[in-house]
Protein backbone atom coordinates (compact mmCIF):
# COMPACT_ATOMS: atom_id res chain seq x y z
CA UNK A 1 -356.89 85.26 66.13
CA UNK A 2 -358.60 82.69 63.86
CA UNK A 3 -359.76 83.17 60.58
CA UNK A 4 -363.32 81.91 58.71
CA UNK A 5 -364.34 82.22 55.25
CA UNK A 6 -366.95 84.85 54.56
CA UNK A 7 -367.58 85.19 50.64
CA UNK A 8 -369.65 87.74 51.10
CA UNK A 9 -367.27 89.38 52.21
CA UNK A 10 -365.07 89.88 48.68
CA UNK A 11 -364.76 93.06 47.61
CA UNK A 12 -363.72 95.46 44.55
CA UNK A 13 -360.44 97.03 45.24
CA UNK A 14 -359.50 100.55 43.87
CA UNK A 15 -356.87 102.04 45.84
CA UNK A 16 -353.80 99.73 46.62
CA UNK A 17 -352.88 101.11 50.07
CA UNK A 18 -356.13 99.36 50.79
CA UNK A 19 -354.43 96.03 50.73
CA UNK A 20 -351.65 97.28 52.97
CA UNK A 21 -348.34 95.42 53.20
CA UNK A 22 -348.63 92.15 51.10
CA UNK A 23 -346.42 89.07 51.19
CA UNK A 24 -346.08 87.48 47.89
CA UNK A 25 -345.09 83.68 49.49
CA UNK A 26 -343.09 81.72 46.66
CA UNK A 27 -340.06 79.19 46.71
CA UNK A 28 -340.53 76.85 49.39
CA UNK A 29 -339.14 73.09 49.72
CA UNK A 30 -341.80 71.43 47.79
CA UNK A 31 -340.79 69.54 44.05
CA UNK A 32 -342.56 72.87 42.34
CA UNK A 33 -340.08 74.92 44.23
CA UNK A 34 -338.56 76.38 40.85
CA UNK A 35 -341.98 76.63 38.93
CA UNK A 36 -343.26 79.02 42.16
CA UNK A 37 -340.11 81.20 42.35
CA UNK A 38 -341.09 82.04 38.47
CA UNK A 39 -344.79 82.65 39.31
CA UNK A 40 -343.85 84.30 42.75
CA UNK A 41 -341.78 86.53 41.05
CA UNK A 42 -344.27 87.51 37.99
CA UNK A 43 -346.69 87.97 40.54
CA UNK A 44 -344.45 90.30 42.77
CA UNK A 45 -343.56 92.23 39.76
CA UNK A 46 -347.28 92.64 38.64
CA UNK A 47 -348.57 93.77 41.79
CA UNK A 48 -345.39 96.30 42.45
CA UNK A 49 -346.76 98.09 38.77
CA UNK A 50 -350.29 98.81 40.37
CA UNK A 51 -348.42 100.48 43.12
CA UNK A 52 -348.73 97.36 45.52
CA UNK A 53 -347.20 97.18 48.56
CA UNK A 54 -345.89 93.56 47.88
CA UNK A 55 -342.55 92.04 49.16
CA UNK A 56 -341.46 88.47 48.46
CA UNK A 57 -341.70 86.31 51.02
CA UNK A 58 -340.13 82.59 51.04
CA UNK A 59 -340.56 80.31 53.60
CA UNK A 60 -338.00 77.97 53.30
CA UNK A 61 -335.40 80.64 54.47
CA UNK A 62 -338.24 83.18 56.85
CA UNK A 63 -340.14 81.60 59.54
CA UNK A 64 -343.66 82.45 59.51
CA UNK A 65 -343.77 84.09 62.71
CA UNK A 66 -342.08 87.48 60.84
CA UNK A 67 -345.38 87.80 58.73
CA UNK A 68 -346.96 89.31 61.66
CA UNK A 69 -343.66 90.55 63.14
CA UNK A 70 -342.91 92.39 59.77
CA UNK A 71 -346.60 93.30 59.93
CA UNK A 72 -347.99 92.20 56.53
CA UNK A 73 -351.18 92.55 56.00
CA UNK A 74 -352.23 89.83 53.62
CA UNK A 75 -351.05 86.93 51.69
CA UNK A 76 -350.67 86.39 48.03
CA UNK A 77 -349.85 82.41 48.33
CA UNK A 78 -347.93 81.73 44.99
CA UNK A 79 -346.44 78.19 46.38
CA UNK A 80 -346.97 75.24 44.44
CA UNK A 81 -347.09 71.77 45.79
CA UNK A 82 -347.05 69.85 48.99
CA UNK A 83 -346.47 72.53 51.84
CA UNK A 84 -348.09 75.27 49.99
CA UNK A 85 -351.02 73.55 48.19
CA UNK A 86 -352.42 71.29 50.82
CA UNK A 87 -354.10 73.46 53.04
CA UNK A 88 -351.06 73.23 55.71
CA UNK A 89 -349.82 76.57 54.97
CA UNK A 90 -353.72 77.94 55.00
CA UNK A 91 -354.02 76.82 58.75
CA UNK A 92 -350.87 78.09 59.48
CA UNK A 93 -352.25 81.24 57.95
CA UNK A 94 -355.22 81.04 59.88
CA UNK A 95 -354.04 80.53 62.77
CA UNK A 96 -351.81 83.71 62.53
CA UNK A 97 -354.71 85.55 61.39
CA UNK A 98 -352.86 86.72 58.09
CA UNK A 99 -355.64 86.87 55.40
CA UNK A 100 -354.36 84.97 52.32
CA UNK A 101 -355.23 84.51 48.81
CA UNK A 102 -357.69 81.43 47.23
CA UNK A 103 -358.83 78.66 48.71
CA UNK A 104 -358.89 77.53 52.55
CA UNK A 105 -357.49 74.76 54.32
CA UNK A 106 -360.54 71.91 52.93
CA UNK A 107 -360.44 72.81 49.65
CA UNK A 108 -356.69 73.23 49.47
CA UNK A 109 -356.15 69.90 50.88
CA UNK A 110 -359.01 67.93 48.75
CA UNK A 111 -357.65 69.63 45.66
CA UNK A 112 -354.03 68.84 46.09
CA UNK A 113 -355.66 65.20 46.29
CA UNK A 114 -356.40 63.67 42.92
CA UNK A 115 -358.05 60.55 44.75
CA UNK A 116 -360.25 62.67 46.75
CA UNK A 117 -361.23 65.41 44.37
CA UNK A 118 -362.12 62.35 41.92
CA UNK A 119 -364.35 60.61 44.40
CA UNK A 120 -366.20 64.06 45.51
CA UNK A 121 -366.76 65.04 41.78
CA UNK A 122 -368.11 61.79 41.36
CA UNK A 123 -371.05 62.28 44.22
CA UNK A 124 -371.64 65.76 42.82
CA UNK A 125 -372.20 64.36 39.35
CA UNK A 126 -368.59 65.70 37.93
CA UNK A 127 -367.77 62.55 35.27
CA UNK A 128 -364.27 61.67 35.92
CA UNK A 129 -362.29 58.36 34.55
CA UNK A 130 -362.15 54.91 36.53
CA UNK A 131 -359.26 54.89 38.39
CA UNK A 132 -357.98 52.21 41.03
CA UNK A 133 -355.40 52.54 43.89
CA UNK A 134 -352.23 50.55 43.49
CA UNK A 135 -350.29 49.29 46.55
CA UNK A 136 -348.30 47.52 44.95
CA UNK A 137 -347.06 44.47 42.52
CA UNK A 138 -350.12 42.65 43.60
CA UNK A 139 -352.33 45.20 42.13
CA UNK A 140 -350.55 45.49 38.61
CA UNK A 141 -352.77 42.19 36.68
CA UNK A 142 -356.07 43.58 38.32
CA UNK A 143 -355.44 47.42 36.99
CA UNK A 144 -354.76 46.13 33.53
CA UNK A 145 -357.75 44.04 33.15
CA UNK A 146 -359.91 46.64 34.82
CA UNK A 147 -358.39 49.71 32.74
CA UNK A 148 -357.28 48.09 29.75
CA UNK A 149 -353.98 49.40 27.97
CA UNK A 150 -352.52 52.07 27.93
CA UNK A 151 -352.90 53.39 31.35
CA UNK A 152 -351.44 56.39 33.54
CA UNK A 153 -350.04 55.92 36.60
CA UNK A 154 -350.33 59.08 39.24
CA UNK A 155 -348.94 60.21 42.61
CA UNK A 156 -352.12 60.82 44.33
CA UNK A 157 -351.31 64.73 45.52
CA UNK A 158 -348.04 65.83 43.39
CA UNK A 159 -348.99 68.97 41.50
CA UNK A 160 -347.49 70.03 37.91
CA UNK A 161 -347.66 66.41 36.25
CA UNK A 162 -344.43 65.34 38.62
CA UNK A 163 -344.60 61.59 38.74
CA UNK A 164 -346.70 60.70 36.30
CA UNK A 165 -345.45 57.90 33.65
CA UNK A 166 -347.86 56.81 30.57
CA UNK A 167 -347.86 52.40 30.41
CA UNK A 168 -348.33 51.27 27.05
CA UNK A 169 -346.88 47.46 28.35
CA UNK A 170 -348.02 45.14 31.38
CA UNK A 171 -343.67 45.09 31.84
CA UNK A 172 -343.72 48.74 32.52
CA UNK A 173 -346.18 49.19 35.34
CA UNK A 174 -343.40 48.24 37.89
CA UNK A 175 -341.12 50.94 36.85
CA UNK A 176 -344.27 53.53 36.68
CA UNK A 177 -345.75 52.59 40.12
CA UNK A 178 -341.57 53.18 41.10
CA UNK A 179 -341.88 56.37 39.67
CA UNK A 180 -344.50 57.87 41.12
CA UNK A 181 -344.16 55.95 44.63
CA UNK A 182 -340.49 57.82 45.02
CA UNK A 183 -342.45 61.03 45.91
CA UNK A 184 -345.35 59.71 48.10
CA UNK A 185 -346.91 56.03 48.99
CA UNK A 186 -350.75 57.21 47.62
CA UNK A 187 -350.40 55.79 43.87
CA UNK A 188 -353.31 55.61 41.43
CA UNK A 189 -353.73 54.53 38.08
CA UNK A 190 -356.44 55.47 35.56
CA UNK A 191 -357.23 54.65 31.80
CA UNK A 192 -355.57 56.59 29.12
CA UNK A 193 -358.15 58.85 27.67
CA UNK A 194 -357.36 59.97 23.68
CA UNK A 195 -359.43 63.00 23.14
CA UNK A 196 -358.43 66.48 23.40
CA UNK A 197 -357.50 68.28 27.00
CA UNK A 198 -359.51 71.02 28.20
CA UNK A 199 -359.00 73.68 30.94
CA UNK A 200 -361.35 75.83 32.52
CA UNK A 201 -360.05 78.81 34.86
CA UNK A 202 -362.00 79.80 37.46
CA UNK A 203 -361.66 83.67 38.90
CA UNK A 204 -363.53 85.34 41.80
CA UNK A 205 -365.79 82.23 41.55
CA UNK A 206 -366.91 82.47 38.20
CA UNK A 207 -365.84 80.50 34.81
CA UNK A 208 -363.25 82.16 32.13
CA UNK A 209 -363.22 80.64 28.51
CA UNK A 210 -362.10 77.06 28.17
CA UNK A 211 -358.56 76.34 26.33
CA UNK A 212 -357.52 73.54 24.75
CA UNK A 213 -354.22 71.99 25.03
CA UNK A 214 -352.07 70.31 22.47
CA UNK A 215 -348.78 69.08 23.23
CA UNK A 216 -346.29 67.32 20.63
CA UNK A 217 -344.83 65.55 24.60
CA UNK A 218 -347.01 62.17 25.46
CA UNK A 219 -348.82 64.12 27.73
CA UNK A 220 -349.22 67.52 29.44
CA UNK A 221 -345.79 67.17 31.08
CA UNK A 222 -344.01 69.48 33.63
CA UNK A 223 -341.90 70.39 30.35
CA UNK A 224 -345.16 70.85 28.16
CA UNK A 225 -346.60 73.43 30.97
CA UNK A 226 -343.52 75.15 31.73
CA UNK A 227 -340.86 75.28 29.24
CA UNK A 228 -341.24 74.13 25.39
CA UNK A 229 -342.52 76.37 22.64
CA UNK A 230 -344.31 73.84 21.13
CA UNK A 231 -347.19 73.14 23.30
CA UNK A 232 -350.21 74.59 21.11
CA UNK A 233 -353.02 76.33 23.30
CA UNK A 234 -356.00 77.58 21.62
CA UNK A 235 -358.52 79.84 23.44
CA UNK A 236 -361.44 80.11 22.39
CA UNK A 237 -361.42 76.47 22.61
CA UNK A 238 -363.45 75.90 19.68
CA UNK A 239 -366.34 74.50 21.48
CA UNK A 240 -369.99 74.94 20.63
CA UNK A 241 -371.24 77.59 23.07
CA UNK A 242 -373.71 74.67 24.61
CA UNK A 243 -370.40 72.62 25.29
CA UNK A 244 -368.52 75.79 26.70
CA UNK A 245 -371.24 76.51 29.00
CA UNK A 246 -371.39 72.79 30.30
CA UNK A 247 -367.57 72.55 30.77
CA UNK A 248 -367.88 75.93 33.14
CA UNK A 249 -370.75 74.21 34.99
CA UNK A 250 -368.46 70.72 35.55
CA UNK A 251 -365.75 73.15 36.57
CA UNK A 252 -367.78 75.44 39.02
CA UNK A 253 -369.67 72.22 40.46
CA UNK A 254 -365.65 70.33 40.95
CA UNK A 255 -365.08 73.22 43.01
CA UNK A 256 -368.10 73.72 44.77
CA UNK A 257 -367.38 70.06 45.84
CA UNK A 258 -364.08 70.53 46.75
CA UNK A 259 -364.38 73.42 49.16
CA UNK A 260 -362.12 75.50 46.91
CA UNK A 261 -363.02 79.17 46.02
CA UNK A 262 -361.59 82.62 45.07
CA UNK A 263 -359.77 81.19 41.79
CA UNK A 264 -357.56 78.58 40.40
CA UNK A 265 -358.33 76.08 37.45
CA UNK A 266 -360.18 72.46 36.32
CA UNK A 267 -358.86 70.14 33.90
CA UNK A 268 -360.31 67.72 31.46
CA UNK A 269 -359.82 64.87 29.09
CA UNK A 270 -362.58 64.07 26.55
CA UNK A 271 -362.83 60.63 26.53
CA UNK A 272 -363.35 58.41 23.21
CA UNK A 273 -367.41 59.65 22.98
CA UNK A 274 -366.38 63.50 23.52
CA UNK A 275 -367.81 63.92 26.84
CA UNK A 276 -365.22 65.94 29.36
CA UNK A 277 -363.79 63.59 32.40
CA UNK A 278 -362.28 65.32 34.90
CA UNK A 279 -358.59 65.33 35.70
CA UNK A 280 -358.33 67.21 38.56
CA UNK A 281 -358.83 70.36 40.20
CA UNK A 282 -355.54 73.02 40.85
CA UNK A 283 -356.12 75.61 43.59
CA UNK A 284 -352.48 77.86 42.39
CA UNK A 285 -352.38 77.22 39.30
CA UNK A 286 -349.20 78.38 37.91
CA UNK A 287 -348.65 82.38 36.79
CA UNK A 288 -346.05 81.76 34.66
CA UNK A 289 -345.32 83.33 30.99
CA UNK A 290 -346.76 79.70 29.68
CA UNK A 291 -349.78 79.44 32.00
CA UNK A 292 -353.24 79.29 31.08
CA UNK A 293 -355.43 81.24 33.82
CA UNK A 294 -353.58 84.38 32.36
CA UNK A 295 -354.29 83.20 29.26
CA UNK A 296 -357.67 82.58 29.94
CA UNK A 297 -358.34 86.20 31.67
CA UNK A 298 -356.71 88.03 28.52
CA UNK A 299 -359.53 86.45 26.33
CA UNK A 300 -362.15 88.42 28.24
CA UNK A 301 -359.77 91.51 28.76
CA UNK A 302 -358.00 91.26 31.90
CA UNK A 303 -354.41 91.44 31.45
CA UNK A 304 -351.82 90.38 34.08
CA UNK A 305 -351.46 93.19 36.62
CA UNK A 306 -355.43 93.00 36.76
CA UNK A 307 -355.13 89.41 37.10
CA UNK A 308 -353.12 89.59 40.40
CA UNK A 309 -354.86 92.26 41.28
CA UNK A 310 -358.15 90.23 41.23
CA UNK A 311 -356.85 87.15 43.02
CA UNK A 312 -355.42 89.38 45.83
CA UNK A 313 -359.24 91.08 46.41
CA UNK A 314 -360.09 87.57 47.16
CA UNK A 315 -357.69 87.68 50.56
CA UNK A 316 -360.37 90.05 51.94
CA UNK A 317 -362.91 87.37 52.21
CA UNK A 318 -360.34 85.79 55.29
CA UNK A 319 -362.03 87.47 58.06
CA UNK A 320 -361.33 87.10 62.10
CA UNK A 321 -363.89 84.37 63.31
CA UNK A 322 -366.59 85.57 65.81
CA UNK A 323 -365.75 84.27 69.17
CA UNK A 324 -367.84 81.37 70.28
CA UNK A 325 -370.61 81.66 71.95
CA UNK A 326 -370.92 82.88 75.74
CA UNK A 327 -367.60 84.16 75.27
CA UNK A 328 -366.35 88.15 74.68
């Protein structure tokens, strides 16, 4: 049985037998493995309070093949990174016919990639920072003179800021490109932008209030997100309600070009004018005790239980594809 995307299909949710048996999928093999065991978990936890059906699932130790043999009814995808992200575990989902959580197998694989996500908000008219693929040694003197000092230096589809170094120095780009080339061979660099980071959250298709980020760290680090108490988030924002309004559009319209739905989150960098550049789009964001879409859904009431509840309703817009035509 194959499953399509039908929005329309989304539905409110009042009884939770009418989800059935859920799988909440965490762990996995990916670098994010111990950032989705502590979302899996809160998740899990969450849904089990609203008298969920929900058992924890990982697939680094259960084949897939038991979702259907254990007879789950849906997926609540809580993996992070490369195997989980990408869109291969959504085919794999599809192809099962196991309804699943967020966004399908295009938009999971564009927004996992920072390159392509970039170039797609681009022809949508998302701003987003230069940015120029490096191969190599070769490409170090052209990046500088086209970026200019300081720079970032990015593995093209690692999640959670893994990879990333900040080059202040021509002499450090080798060690930066070294970096992020250990976990895959798609590096990028882009220009270091100095104004403040934004985040939009995006839930059941529509915008939640913008948050702003400060971090004491260089940059918005896997330790920033995930473990220090000193990373400073501030929601409301503190933008002008014109400027609020135009960061949900950006992040809506990112999305819209992606292929992603259901929920998940946009980030942005004001560059040196103010105007928001896009980072990148995350399609499971992290649901963690320092993460910001639960943040972002308590400002407008929702606490966490709700929250989970929400983003499992979106599993019921995985429906079984009508068979092709001229066929029963």
């Amino acid at each position: 049985m194959r499953l399509s995307y039908q929005p329309a299909a989304l539905r409110r949710v009042t009884d939770p037998q009418d989800f059935g048996r859920v799988a909440v999928m965490l762990g996995g093999d990916s670098s994010e493995r111990e950032i989705s065991l502590l979302t899996g978990n809160a998740v899990l936890e969450a849904l089990r309070r609203r008298g969920v059906d929900a058992h924890a699932f990982d697939p680094r130790d259960v084949a897939l093949t038991e979702l259907t043999a254990q007879r789950f009814a849906r997926v609540w995808i809580a993996l992070h990174g490369p195997g989980g992200e990408d869109g291969t575990l959504q085919g794999a989902l599809d192809y099962l016919g196991v309804p699943y959580t967020g966004s399908g197998v295009m938009g999971s694989a564009i927004g996992m990639d920072k390159l392509r996500t970039k170039r797609l908000a681009l022809a949508a008219g998302v701003p987003t920072a230069d940015f120029m693929v490096l191969q190599g040694p070769q490409d170090f003197e052209t990046a500088v003179a086209r970026l200019k000092l300081p720079l970032i230096v990015k593995p093209a589809t690692q999640g959670s800021s893994v990879g990333m170094t900040k080059v202040e120095r021509a002499a450090e780009l080798a060690s930066a490109f070294a970096a992020a080339h250990a976990f895959e061979t798609l590096v990028f660099a882009e220009p270091w932008l100095t104004g403040s980071e934004y985040t939009v959250s995006v839930l059941q298709d529509a915008a939640l209030p913008s948050i702003r980020i400060e971090t004491p760290q260089t940059f918005y680090d896997y330790e920033a997100k995930y473990f220090r108490s000193d990373t400073r988030y501030f929601c409301p924002s503190g933008l002008p309600a014109s400027a609020e309004a135009h960061l949900a559009s950006l992040a809506l319209a990112a999305f819209e070009a992606c292929g992603a739905s259901g929920w998940g989150r946009a980030d942005f960098m004001m560059d040196g004018s103010g105007r928001p550049q896009l980072l990148e789009i995350n399609t499971i964001p992290g649901m963690t005790d320092h993460s910001l879409v639960p943040m972002a859904a308590r400002a407008v009431g929702i606490d966490f239980p709700e929250l989970c509840w929400r983003v499992l309703e979106t599993s019921f817009t995985r429906r079984p594809a009508p068979p092709p035509a001229g066929r029963p």
